[in-house]
PDB file of N, CA and C in Angstrom:
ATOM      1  N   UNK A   1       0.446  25.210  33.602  1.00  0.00           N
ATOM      2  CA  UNK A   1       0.865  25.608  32.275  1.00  0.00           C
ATOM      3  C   UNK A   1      -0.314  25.478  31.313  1.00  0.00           C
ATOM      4  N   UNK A   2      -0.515  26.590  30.338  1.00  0.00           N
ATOM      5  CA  UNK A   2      -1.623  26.951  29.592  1.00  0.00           C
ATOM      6  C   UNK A   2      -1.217  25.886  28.254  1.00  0.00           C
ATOM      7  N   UNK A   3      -1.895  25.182  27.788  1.00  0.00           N
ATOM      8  CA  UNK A   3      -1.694  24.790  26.329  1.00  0.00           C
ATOM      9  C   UNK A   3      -1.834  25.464  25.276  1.00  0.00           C
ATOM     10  N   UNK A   4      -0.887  25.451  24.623  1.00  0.00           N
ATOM     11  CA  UNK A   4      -0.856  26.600  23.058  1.00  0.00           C
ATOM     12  C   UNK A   4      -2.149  26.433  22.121  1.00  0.00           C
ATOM     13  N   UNK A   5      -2.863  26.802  21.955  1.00  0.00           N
ATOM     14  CA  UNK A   5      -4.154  26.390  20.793  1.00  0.00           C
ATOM     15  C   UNK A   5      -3.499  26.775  19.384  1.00  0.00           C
ATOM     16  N   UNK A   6      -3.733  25.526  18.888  1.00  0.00           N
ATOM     17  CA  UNK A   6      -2.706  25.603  17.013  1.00  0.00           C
ATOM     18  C   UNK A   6      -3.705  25.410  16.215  1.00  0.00           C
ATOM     19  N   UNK A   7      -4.259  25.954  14.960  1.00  0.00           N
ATOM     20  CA  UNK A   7      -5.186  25.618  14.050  1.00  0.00           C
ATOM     21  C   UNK A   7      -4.607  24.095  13.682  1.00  0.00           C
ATOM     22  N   UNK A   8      -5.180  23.051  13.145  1.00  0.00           N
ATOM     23  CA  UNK A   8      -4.711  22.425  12.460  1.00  0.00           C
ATOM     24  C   UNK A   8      -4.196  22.347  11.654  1.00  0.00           C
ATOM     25  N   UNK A   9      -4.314  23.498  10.784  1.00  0.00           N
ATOM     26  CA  UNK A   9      -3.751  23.218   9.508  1.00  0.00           C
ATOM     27  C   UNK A   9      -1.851  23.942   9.660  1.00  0.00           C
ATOM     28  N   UNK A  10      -1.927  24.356  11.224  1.00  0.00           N
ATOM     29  CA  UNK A  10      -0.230  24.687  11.413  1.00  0.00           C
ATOM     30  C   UNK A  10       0.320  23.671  12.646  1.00  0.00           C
ATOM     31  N   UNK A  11      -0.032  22.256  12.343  1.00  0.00           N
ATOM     32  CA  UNK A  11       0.403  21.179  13.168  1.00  0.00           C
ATOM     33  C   UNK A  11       1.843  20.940  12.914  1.00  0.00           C
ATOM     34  N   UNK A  12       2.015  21.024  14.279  1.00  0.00           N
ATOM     35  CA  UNK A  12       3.811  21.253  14.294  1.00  0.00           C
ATOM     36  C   UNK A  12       4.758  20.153  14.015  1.00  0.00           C
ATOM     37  N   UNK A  13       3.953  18.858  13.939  1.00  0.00           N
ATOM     38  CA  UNK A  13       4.544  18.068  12.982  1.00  0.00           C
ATOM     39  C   UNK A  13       4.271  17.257  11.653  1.00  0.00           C
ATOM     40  N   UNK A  14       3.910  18.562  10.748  1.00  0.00           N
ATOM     41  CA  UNK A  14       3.794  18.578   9.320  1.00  0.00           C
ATOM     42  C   UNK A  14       5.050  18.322   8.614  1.00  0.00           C
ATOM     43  N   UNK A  15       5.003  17.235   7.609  1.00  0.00           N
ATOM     44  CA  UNK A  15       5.940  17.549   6.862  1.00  0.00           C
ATOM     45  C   UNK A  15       6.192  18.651   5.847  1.00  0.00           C
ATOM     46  N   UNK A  16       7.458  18.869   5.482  1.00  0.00           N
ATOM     47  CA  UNK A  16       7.328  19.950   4.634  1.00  0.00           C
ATOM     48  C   UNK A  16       7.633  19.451   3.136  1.00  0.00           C
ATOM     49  N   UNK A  17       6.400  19.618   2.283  1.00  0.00           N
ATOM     50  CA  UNK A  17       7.047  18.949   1.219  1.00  0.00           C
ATOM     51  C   UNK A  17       8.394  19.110   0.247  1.00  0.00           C
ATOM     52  N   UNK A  18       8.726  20.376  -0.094  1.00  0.00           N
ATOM     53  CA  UNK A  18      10.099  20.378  -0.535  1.00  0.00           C
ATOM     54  C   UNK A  18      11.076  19.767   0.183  1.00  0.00           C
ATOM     55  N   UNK A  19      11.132  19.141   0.921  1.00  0.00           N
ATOM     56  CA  UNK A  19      11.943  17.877   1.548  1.00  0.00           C
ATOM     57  C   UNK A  19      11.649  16.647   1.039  1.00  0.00           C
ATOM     58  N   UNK A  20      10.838  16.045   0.710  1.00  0.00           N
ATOM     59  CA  UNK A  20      10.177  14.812   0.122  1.00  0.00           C
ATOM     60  C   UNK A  20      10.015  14.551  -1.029  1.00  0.00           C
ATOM     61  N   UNK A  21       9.863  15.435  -2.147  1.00  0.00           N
ATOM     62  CA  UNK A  21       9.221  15.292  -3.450  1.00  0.00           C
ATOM     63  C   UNK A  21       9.760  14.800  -3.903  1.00  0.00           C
ATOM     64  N   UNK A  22      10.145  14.066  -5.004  1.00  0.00           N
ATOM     65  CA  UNK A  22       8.870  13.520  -5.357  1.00  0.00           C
ATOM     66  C   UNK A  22       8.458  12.072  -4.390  1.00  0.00           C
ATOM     67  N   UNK A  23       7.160  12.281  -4.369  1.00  0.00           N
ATOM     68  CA  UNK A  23       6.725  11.360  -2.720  1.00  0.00           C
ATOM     69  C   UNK A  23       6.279   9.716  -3.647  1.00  0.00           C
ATOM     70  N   UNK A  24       6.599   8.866  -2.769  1.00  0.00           N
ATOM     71  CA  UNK A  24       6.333   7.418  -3.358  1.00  0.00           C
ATOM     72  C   UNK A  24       5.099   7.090  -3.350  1.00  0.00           C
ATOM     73  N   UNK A  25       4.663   8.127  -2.285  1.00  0.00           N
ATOM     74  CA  UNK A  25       3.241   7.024  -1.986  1.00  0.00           C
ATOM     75  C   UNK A  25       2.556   8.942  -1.378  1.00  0.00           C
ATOM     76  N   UNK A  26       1.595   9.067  -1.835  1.00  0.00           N
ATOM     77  CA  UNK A  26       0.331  10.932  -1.236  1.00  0.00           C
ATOM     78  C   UNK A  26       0.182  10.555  -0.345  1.00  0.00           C
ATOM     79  N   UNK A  27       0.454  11.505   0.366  1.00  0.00           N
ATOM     80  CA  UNK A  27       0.283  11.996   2.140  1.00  0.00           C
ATOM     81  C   UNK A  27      -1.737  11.951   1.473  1.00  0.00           C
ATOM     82  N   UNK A  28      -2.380  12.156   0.940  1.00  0.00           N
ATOM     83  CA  UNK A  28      -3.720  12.136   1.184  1.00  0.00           C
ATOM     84  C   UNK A  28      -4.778  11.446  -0.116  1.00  0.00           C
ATOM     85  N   UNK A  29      -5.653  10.822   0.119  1.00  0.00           N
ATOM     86  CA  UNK A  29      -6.319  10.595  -1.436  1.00  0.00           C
ATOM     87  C   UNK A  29      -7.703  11.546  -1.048  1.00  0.00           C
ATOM     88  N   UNK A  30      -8.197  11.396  -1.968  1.00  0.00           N
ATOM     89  CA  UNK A  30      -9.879  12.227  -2.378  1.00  0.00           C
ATOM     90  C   UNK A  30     -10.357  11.358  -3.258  1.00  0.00           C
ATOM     91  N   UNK A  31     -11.292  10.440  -2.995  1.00  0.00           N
ATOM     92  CA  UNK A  31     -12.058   9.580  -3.751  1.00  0.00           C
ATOM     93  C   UNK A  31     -13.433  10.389  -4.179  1.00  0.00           C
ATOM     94  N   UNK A  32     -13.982  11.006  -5.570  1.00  0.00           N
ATOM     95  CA  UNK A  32     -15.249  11.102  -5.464  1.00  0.00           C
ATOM     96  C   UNK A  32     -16.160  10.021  -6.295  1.00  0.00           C
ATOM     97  N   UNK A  33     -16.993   9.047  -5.474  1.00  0.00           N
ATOM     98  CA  UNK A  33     -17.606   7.738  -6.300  1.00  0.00           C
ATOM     99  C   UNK A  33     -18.635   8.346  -7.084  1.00  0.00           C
ATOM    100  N   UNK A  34     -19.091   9.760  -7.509  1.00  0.00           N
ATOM    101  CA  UNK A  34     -20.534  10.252  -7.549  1.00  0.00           C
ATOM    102  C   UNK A  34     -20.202  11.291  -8.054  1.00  0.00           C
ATOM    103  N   UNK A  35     -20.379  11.522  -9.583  1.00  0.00           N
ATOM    104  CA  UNK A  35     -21.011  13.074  -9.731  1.00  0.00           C
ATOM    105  C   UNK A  35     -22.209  13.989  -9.865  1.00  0.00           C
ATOM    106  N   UNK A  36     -22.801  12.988  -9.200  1.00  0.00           N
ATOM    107  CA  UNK A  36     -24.429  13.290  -9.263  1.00  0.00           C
ATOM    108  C   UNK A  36     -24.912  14.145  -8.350  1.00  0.00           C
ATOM    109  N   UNK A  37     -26.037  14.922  -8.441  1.00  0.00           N
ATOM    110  CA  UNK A  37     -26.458  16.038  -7.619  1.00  0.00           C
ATOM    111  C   UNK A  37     -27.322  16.617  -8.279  1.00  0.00           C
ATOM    112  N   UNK A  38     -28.739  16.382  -6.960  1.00  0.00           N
ATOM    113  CA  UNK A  38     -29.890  17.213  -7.898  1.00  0.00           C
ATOM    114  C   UNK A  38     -30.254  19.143  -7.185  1.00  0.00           C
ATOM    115  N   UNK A  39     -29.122  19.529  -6.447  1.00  0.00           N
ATOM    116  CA  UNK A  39     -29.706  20.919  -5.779  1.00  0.00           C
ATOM    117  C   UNK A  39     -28.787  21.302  -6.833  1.00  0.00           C
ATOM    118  N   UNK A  40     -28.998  22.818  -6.817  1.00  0.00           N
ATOM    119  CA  UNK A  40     -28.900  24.017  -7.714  1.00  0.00           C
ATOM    120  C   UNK A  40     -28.410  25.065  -7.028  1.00  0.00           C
ATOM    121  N   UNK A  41     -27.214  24.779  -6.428  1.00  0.00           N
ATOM    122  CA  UNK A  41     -26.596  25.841  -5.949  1.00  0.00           C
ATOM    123  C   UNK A  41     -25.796  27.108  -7.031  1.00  0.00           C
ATOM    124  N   UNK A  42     -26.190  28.220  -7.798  1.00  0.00           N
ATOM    125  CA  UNK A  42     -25.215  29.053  -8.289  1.00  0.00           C
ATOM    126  C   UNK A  42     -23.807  28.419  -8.408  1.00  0.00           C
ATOM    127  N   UNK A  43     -23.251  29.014  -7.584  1.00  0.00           N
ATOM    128  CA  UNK A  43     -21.942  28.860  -7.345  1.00  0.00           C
ATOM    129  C   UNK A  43     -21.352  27.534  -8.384  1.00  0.00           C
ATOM    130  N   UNK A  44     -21.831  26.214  -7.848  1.00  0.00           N
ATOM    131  CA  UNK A  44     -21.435  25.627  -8.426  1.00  0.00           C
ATOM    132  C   UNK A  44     -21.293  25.188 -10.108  1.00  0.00           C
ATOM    133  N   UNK A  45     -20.455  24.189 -10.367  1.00  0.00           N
ATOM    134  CA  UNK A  45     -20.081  24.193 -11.936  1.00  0.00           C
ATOM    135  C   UNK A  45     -21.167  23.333 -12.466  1.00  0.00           C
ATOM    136  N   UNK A  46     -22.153  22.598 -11.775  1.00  0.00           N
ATOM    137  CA  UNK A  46     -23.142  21.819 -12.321  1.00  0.00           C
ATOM    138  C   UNK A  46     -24.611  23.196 -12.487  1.00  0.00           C
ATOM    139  N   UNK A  47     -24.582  24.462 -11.977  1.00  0.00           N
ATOM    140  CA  UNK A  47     -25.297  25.128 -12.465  1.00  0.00           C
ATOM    141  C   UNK A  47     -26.319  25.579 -13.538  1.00  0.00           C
ATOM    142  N   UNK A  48     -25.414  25.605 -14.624  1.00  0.00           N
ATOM    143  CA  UNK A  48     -25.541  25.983 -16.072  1.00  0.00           C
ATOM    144  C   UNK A  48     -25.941  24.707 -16.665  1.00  0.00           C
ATOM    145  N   UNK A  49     -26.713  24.066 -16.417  1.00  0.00           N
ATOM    146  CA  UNK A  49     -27.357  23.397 -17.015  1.00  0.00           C
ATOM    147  C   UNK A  49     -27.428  23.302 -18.896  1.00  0.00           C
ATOM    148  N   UNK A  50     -27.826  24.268 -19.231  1.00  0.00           N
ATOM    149  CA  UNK A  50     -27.137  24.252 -20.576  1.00  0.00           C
ATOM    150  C   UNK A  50     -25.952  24.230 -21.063  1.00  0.00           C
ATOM    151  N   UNK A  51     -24.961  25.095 -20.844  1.00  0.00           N
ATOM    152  CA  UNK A  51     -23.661  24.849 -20.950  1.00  0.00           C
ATOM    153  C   UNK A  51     -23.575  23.413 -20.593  1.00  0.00           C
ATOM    154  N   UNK A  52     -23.481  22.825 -19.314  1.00  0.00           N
ATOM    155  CA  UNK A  52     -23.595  21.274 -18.988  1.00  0.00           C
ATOM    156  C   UNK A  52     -23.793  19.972 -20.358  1.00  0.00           C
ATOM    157  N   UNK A  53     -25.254  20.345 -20.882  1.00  0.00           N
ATOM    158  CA  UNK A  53     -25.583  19.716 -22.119  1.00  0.00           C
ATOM    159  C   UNK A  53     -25.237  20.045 -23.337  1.00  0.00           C
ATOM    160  N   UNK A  54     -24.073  21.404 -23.533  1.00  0.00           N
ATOM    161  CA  UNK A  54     -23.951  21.242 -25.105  1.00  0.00           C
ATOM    162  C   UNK A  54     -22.404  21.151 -24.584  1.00  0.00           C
ATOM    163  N   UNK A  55     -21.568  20.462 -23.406  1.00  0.00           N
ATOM    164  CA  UNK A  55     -20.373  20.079 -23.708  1.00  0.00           C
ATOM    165  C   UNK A  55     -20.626  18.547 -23.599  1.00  0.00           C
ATOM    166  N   UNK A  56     -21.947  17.933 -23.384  1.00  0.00           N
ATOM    167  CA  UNK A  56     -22.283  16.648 -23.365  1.00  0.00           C
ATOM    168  C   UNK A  56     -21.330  16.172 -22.501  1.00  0.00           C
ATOM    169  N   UNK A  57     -21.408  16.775 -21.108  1.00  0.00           N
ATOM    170  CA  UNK A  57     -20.744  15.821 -20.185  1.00  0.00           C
ATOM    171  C   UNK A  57     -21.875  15.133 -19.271  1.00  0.00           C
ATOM    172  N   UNK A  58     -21.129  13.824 -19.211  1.00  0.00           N
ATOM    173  CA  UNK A  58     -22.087  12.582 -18.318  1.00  0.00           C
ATOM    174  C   UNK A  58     -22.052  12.309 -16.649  1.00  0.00           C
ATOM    175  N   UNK A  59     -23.021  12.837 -15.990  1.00  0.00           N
ATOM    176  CA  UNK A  59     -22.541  12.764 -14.640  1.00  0.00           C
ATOM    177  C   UNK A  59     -23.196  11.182 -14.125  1.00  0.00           C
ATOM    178  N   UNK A  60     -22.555  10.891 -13.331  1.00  0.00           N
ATOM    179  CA  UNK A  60     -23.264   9.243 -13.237  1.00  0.00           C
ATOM    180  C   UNK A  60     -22.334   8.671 -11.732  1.00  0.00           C
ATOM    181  N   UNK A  61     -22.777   7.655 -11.686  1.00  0.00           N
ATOM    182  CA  UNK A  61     -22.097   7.269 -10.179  1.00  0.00           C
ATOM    183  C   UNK A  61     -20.461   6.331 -10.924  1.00  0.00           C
ATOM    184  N   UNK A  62     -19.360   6.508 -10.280  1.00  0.00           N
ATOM    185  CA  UNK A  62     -18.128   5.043 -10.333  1.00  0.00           C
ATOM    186  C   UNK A  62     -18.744   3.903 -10.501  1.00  0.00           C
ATOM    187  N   UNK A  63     -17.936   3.599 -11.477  1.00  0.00           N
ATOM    188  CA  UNK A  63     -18.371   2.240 -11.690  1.00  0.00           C
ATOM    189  C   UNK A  63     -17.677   1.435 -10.529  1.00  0.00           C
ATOM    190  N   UNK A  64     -18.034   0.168 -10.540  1.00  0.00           N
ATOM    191  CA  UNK A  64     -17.148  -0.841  -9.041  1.00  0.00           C
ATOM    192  C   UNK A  64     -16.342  -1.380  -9.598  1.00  0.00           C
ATOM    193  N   UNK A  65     -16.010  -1.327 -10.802  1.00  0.00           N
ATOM    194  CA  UNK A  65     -14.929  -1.763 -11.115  1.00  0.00           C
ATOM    195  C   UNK A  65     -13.731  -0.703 -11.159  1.00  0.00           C
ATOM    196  N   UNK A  66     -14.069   0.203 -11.722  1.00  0.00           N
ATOM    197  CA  UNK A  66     -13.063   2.179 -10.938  1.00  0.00           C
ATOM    198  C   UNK A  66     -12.533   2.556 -10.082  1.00  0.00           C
ATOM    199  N   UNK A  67     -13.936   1.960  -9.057  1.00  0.00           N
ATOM    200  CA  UNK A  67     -13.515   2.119  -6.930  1.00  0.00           C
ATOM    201  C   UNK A  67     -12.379   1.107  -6.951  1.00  0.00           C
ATOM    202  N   UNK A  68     -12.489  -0.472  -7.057  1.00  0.00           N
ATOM    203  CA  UNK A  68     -11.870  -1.646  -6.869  1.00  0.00           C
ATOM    204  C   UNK A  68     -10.515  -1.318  -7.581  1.00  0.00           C
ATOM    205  N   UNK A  69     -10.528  -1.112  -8.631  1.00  0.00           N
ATOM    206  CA  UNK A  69      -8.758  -0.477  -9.362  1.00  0.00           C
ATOM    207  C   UNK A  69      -7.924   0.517  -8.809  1.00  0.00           C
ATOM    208  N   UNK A  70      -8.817   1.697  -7.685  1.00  0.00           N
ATOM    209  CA  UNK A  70      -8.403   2.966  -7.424  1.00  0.00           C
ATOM    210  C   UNK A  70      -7.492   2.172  -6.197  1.00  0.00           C
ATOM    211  N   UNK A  71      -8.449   1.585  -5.256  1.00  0.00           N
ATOM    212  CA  UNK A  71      -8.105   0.488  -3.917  1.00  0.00           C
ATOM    213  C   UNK A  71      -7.134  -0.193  -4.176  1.00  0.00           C
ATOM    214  N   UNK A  72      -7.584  -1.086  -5.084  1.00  0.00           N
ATOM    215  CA  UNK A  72      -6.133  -2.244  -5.725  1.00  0.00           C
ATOM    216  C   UNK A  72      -5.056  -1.311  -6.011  1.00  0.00           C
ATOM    217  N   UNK A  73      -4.533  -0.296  -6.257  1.00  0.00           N
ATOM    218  CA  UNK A  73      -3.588   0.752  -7.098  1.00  0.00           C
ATOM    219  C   UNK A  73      -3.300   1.044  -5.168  1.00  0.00           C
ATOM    220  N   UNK A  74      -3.876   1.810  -4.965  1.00  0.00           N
ATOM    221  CA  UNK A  74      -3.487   2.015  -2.909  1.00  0.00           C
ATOM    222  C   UNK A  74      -2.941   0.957  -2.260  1.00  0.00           C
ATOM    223  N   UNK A  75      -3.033  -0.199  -2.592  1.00  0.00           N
ATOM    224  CA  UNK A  75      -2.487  -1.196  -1.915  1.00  0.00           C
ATOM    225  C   UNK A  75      -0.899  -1.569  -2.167  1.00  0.00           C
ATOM    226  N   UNK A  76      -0.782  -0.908  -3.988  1.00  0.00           N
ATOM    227  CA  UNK A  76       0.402  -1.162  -4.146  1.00  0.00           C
ATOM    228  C   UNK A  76       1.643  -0.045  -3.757  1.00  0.00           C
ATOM    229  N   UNK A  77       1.169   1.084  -3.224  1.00  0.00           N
ATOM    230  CA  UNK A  77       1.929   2.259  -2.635  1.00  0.00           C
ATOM    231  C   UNK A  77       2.869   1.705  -1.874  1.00  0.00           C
ATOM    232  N   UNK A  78       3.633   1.523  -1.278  1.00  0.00           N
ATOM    233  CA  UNK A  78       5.637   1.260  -0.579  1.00  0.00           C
ATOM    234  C   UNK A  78       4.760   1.796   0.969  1.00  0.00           C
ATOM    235  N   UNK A  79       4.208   2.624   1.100  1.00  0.00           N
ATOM    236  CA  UNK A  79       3.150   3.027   2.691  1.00  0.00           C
ATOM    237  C   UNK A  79       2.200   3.530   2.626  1.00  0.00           C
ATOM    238  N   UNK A  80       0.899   3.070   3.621  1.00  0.00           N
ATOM    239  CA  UNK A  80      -0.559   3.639   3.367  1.00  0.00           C
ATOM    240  C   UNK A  80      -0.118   5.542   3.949  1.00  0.00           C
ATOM    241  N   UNK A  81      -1.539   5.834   2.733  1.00  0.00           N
ATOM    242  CA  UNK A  81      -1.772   7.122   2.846  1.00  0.00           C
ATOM    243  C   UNK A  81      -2.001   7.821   4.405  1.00  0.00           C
ATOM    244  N   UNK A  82      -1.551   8.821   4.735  1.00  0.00           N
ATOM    245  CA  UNK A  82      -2.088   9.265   5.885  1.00  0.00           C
ATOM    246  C   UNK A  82      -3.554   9.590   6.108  1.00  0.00           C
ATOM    247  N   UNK A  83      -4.328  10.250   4.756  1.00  0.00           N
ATOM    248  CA  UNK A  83      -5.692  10.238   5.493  1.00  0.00           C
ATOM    249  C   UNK A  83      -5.909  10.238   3.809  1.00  0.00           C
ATOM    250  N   UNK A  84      -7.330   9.554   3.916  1.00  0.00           N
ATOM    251  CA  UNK A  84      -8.046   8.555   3.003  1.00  0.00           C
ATOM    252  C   UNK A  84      -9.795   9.344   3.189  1.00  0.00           C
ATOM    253  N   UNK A  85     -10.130  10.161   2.117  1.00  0.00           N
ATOM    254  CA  UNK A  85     -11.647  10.669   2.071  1.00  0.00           C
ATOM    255  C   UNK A  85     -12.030  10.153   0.978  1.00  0.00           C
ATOM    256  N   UNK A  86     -13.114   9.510   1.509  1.00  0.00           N
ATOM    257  CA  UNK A  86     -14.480   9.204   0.175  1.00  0.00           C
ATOM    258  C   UNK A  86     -15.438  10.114   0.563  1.00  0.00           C
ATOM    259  N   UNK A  87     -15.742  10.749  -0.858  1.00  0.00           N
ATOM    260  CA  UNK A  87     -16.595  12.057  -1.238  1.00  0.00           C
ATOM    261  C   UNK A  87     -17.590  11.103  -1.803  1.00  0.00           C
ATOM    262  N   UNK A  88     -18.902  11.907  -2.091  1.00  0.00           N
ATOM    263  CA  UNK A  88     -20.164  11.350  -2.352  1.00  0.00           C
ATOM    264  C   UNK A  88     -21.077  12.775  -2.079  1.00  0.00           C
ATOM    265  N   UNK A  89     -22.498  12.505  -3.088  1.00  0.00           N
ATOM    266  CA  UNK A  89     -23.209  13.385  -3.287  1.00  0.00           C
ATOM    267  C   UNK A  89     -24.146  12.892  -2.587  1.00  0.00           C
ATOM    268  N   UNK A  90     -25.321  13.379  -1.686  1.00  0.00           N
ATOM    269  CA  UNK A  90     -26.659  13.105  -1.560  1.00  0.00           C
ATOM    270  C   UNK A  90     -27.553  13.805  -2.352  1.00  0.00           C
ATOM    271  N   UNK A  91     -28.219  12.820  -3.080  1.00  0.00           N
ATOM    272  CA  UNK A  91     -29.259  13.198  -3.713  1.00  0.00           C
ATOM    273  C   UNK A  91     -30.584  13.293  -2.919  1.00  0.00           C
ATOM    274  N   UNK A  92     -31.403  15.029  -3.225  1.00  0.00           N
ATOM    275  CA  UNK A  92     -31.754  15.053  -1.897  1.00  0.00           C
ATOM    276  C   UNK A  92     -33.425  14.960  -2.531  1.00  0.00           C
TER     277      UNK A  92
END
């Protein structure tokens, strides 16, 4: 017997969220500790460099006291998250 090949993202035991909502605790987090980045890709929203400086936004790393509150706040969820990403920039 041949095994079915399934993308992941149609794993057959997904929940479906209109069954769940409102959820106690996110099926996923996205931590980004870093908005820093020195390449120059177009595309992206750090591009425009001017625009950037006359809305005077501050890109800079999380503070450890931010990370430690985000963690402490996850701990108090009713069940851990199913999958947990920390994002980060290399500055190259």
């Amino acid at each position: 017997m041949k095994a079915i090949e399934r993308p992941k993202a149609f794993s057959h035991a997904r929940t479906s969220l209109e069954t769940v909502i409102p959820l106690a605790t996110p099926f996923s987090l996205e931590i980004d500790i870093s908005s820093l980045c020195n390449l120059d890709c177009n595309y992206c929203f750090r591009y425009n460099n001017k625009e950037i400086k006359d809305m005077k936004i501050n890109f800079s790393n999380m503070s450890w006291e931010q990370y430690k509150k985000i963690i402490d706040d996850v701990a108090d969820f009713p069940e851990k998250p199913k999958k947990f990403h920390l994002e980060y920039t290399v500055n190259r």
